[in-house]
C-alpha atoms as a PDB file:
ATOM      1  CA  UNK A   1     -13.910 -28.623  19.175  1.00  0.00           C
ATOM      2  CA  UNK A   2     -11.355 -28.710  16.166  1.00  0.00           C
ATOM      3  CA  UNK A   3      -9.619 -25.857  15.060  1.00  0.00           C
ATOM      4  CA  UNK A   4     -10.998 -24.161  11.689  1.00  0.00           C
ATOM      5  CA  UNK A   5      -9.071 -25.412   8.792  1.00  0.00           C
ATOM      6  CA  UNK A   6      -6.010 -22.351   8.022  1.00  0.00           C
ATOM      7  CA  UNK A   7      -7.299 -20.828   5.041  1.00  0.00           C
ATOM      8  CA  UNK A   8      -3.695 -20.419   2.464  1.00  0.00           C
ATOM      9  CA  UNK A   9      -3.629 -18.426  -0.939  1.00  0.00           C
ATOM     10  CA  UNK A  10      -1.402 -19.506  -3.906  1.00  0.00           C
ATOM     11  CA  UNK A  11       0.282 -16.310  -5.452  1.00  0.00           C
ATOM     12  CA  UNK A  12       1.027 -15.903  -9.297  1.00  0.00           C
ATOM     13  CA  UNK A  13       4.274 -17.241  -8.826  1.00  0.00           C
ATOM     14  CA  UNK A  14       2.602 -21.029  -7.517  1.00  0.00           C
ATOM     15  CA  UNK A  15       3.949 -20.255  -3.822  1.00  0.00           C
ATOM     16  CA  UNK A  16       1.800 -20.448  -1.046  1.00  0.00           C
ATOM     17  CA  UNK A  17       0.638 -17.190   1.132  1.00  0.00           C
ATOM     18  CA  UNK A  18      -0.113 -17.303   4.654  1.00  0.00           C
ATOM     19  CA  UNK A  19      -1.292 -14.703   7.308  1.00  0.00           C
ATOM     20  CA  UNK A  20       1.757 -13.034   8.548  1.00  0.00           C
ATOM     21  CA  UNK A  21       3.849 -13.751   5.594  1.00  0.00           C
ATOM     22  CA  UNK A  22       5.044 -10.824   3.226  1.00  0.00           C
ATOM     23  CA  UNK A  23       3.326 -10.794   0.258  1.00  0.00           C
ATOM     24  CA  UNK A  24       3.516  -7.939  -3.019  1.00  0.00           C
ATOM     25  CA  UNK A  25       0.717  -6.980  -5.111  1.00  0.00           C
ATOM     26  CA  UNK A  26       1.796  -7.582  -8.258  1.00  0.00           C
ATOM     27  CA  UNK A  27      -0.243  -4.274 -10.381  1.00  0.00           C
ATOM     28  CA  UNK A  28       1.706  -1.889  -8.235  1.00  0.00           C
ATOM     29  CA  UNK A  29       4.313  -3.362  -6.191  1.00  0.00           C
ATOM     30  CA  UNK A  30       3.140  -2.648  -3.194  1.00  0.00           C
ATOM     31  CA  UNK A  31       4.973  -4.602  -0.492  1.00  0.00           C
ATOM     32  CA  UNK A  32       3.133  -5.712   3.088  1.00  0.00           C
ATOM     33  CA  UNK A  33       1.879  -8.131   5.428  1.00  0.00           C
ATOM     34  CA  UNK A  34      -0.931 -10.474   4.954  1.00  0.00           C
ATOM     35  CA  UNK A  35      -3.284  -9.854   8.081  1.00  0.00           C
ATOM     36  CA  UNK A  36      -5.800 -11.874   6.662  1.00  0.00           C
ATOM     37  CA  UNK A  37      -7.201 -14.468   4.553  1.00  0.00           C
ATOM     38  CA  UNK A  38     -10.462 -14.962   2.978  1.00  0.00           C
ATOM     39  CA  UNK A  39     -12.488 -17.258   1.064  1.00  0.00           C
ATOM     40  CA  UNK A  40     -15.785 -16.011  -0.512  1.00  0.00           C
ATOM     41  CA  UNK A  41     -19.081 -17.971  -1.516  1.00  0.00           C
ATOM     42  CA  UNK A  42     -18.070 -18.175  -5.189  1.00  0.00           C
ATOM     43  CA  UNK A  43     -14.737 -20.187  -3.711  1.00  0.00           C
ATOM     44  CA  UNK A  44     -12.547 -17.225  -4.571  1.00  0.00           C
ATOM     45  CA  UNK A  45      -9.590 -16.490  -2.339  1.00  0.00           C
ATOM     46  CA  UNK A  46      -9.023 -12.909  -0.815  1.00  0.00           C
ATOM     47  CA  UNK A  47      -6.005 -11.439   0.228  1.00  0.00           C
ATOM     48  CA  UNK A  48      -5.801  -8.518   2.872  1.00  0.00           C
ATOM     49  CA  UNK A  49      -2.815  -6.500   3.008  1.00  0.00           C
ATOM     50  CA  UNK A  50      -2.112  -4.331   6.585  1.00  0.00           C
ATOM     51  CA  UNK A  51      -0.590  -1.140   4.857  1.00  0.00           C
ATOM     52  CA  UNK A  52      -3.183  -0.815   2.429  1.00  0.00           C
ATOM     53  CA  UNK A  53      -5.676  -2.017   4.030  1.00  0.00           C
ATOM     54  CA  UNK A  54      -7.209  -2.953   0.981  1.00  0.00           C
ATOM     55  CA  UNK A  55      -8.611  -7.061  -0.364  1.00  0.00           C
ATOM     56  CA  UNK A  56      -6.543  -8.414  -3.199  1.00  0.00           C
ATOM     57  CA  UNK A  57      -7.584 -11.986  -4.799  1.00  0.00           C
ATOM     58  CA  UNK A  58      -4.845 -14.614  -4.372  1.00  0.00           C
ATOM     59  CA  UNK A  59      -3.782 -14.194  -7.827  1.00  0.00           C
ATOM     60  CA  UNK A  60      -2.343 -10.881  -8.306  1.00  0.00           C
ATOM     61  CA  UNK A  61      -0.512 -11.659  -5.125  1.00  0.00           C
ATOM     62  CA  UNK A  62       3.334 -12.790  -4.977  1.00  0.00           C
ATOM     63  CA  UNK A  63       5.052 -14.332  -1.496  1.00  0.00           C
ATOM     64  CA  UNK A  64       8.364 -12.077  -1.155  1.00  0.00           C
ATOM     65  CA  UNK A  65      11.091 -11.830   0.669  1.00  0.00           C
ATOM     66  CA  UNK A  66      11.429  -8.044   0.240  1.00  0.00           C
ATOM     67  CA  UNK A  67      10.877  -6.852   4.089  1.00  0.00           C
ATOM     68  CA  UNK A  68       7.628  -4.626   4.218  1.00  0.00           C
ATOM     69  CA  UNK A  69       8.264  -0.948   5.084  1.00  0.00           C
ATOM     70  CA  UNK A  70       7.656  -0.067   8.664  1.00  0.00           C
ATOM     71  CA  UNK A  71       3.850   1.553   8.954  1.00  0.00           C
ATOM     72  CA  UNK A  72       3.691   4.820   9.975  1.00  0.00           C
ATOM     73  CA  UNK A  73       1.646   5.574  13.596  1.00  0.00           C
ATOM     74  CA  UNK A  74      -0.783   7.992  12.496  1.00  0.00           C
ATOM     75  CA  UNK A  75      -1.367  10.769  14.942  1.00  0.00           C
ATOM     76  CA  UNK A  76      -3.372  13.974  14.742  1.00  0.00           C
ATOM     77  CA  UNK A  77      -1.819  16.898  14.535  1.00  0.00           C
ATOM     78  CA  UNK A  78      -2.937  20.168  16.409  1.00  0.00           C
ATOM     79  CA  UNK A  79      -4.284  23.159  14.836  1.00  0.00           C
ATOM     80  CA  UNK A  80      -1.137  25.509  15.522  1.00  0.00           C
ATOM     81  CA  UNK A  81       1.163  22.776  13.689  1.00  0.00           C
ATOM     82  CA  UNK A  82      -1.528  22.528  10.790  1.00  0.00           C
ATOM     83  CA  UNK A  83      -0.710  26.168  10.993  1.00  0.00           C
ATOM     84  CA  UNK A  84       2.904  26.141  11.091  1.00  0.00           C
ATOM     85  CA  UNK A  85       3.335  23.357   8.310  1.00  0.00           C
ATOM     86  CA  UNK A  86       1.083  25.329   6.114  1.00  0.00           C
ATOM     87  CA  UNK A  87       3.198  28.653   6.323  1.00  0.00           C
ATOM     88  CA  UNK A  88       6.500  26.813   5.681  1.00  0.00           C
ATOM     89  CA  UNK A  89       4.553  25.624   2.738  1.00  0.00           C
ATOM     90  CA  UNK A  90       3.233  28.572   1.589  1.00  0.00           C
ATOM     91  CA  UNK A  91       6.715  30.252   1.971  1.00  0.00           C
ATOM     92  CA  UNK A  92       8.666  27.626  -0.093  1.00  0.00           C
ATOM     93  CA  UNK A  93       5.964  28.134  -2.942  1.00  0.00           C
ATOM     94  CA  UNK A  94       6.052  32.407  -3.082  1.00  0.00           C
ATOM     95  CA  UNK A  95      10.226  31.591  -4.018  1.00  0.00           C
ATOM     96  CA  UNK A  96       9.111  29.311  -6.656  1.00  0.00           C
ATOM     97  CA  UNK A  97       9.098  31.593 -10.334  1.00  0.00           C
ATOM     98  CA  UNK A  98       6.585  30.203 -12.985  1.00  0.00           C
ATOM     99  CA  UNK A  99       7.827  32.869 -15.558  1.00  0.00           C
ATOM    100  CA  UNK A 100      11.266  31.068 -15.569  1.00  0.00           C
ATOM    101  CA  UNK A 101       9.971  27.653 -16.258  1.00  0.00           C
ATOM    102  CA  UNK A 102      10.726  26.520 -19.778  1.00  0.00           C
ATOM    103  CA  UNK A 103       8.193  25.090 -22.075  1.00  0.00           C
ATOM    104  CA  UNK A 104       8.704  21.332 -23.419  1.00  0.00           C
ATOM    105  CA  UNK A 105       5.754  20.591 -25.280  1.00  0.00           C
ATOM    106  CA  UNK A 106       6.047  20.523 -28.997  1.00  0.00           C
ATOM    107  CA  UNK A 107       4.084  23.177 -30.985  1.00  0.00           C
ATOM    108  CA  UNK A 108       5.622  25.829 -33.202  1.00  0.00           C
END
């Protein structure tokens, strides 16, 4: 049995995009790995990033050589350090003053 043909984008800037390469979304700069590449049934080219998690098409995609932030492990946190996190939070906010916060709009 052959192997299935590698299925390639071409970003904005002409250059070819491959799963595993780097890759930035051009509307918002967001940098990451391409996990994946898809081809529709209208013959469009699709793009899946791994830290968005999200389908771009091919061209609003750019192959970069800025390195991809590291993604975060997600973990879930207990209920006591929900607990704690929200205290700290509420404490930093009760020594925040509104009344001393100037105005900047324009008015008169």
């Amino acid at each position: 049995m052959a192997d299935a043909e590698e299925i390639t984008a071409v970003g904005r800037n002409k250059k070819i995009i491959r799963v595993g390469d780097a890759a930035k979304y051009v509307n918002s700069d967001t940098v990451s790995y391409v996990t994946e590449i898809k081809k529709d049934e209208q013959g469009k080219v699709w793009v899946l990033l791994e830290s968005t998690d999200l389908w771009y098409r091919e061209e609003t995609m750019e192959l970069t050589d800025i390195r991809p932030a590291e993604k975060r492990e997600e973990r879930e946190f207990t209920a006591e350090e929900l607990e704690e996190r929200f205290r700290k939070e509420r404490e930093t906010m009760q020594g925040f003053d509104l009344g001393k916060a100037g105005g900047g709009g324009a008015g008169g």
